[in-house]
Protein backbone atom coordinates (compact mmCIF):
# COMPACT_ATOMS: atom_id res chain seq x y z
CA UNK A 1 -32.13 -77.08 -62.47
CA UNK A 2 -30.65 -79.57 -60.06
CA UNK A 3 -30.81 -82.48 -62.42
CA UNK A 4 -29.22 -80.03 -64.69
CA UNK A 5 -26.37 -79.31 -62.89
CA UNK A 6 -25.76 -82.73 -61.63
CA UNK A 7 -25.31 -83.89 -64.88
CA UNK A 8 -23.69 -80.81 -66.44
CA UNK A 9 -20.90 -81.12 -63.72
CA UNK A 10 -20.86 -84.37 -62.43
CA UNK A 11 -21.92 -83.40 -58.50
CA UNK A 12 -24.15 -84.91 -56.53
CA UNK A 13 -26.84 -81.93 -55.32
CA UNK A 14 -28.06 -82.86 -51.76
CA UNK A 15 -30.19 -80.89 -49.15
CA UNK A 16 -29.09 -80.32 -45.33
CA UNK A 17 -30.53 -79.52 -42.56
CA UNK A 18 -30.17 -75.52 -41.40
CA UNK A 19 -29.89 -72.49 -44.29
CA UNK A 20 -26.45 -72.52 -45.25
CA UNK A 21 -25.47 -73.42 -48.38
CA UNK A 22 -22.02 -74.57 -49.99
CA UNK A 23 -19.78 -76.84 -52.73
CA UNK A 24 -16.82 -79.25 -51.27
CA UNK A 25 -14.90 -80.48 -54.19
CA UNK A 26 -13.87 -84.37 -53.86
CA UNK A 27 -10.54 -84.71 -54.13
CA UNK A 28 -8.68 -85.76 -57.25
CA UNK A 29 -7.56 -89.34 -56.17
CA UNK A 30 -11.32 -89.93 -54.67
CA UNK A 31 -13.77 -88.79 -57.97
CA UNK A 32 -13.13 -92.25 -59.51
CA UNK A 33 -14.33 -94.09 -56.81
CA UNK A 34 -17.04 -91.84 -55.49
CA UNK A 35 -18.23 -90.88 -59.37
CA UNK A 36 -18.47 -87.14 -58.69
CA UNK A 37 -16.37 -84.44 -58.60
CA UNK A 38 -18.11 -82.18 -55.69
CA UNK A 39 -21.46 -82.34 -53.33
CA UNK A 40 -23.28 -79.16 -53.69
CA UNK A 41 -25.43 -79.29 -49.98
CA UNK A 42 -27.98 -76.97 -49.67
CA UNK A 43 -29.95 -75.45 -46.80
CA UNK A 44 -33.57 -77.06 -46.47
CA UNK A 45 -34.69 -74.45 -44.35
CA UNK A 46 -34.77 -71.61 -47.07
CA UNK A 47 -37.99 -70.70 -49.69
CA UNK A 48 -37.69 -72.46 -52.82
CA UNK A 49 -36.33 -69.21 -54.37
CA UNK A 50 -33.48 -68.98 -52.01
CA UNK A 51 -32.54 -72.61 -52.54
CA UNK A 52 -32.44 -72.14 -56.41
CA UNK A 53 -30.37 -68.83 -55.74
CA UNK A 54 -27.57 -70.86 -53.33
CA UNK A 55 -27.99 -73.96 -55.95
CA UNK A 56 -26.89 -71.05 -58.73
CA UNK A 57 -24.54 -69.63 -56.75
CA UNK A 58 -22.93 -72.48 -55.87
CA UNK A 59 -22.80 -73.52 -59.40
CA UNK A 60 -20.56 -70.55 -60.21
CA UNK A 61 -18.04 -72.06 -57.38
CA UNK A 62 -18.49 -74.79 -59.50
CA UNK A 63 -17.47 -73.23 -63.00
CA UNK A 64 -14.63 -70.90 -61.21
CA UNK A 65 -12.97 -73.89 -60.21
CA UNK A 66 -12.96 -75.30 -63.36
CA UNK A 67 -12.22 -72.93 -64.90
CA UNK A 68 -9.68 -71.60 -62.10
CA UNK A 69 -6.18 -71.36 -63.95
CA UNK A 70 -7.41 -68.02 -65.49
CA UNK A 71 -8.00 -66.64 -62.41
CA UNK A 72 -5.15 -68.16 -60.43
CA UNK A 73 -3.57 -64.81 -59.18
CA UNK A 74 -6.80 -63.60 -57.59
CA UNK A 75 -7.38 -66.94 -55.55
CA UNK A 76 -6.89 -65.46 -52.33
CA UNK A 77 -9.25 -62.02 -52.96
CA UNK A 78 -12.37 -63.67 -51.20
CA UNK A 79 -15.11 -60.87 -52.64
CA UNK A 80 -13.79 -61.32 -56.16
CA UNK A 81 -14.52 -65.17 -55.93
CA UNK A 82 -17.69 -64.40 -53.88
CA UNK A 83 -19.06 -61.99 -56.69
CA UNK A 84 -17.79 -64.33 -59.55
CA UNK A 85 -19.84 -67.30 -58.73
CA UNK A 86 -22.70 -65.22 -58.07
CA UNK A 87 -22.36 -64.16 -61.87
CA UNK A 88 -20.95 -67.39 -63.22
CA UNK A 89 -23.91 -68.88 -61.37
CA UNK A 90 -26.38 -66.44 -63.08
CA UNK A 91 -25.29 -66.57 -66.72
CA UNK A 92 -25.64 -70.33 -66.23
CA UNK A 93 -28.98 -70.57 -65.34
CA UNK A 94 -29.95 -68.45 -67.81
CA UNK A 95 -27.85 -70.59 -70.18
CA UNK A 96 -30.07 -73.48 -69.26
CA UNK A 97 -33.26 -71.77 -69.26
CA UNK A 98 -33.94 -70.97 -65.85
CA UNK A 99 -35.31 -67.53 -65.48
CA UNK A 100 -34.25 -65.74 -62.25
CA UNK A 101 -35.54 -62.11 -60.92
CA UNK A 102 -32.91 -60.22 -61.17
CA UNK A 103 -33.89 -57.34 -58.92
CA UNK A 104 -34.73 -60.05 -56.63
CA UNK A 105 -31.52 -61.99 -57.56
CA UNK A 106 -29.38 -58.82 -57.34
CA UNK A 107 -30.63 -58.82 -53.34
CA UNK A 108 -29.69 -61.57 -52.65
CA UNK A 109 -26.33 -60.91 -54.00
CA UNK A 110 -25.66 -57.87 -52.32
CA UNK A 111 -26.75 -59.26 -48.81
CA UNK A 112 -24.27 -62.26 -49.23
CA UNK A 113 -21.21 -60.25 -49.71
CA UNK A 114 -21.87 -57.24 -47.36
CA UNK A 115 -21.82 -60.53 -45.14
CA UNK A 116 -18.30 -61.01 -46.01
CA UNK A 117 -16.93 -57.57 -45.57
CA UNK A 118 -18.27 -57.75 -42.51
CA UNK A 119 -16.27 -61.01 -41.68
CA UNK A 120 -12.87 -58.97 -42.37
């Protein structure tokens, strides 16, 4: 899936060092030059099921930004972009024919955004 979604979306899918997972977006003025539009890192200290769910999830950060002038008012409602990528993330996968558990998937979800409540 990592080809995949390097090609689909013109990022650059690298691995880090620790668990954590996330998408920067290059900026506008830099994508020419750099010939991406994001780096998707992920965590090389995760299973190879919890790297394809962050790789997924991050993809739906991917597709929400795209796709972002839809959902322009509800920018600043952290869950609602949290659970949207998680979904966006999910129907893509299964777009491309990756098939993820979703009781196991579903988890996963849940244990990411209790995270964030917690934050607030």
């Amino acid at each position: 899936m990592m080809e995949r979604v390097e090609y689909d979306f013109e990022v650059s899918v690298e691995f880090i060092n620790g668990t954590n997972s996330f998408w920067v977006p290059t900026p506008l003025d830099e994508r020419e030059e750099v010939g991406h539009t994001g780096i998707v890192d992920i965590g090389d200290d995760q299973t190879i099921f919890q790297k394809l769910v962050s790789l997924v999830h991050e993809t739906g950060h991917i597709i929400f930004s795209i796709n972002n002038t839809k959902f322009k008012e509800h920018r600043r409602i952290i869950l609602f972009e949290e659970s949207l990528a998680w979904y966006l993330g999910y129907d893509y996968a299964l777009s491309v024919g990756v098939e993820i558990n979703l009781k196991e998937y579903t988890q996963c979800v849940e244990e990411a955004l209790q995270l964030y409540k917690e934050i607030r």
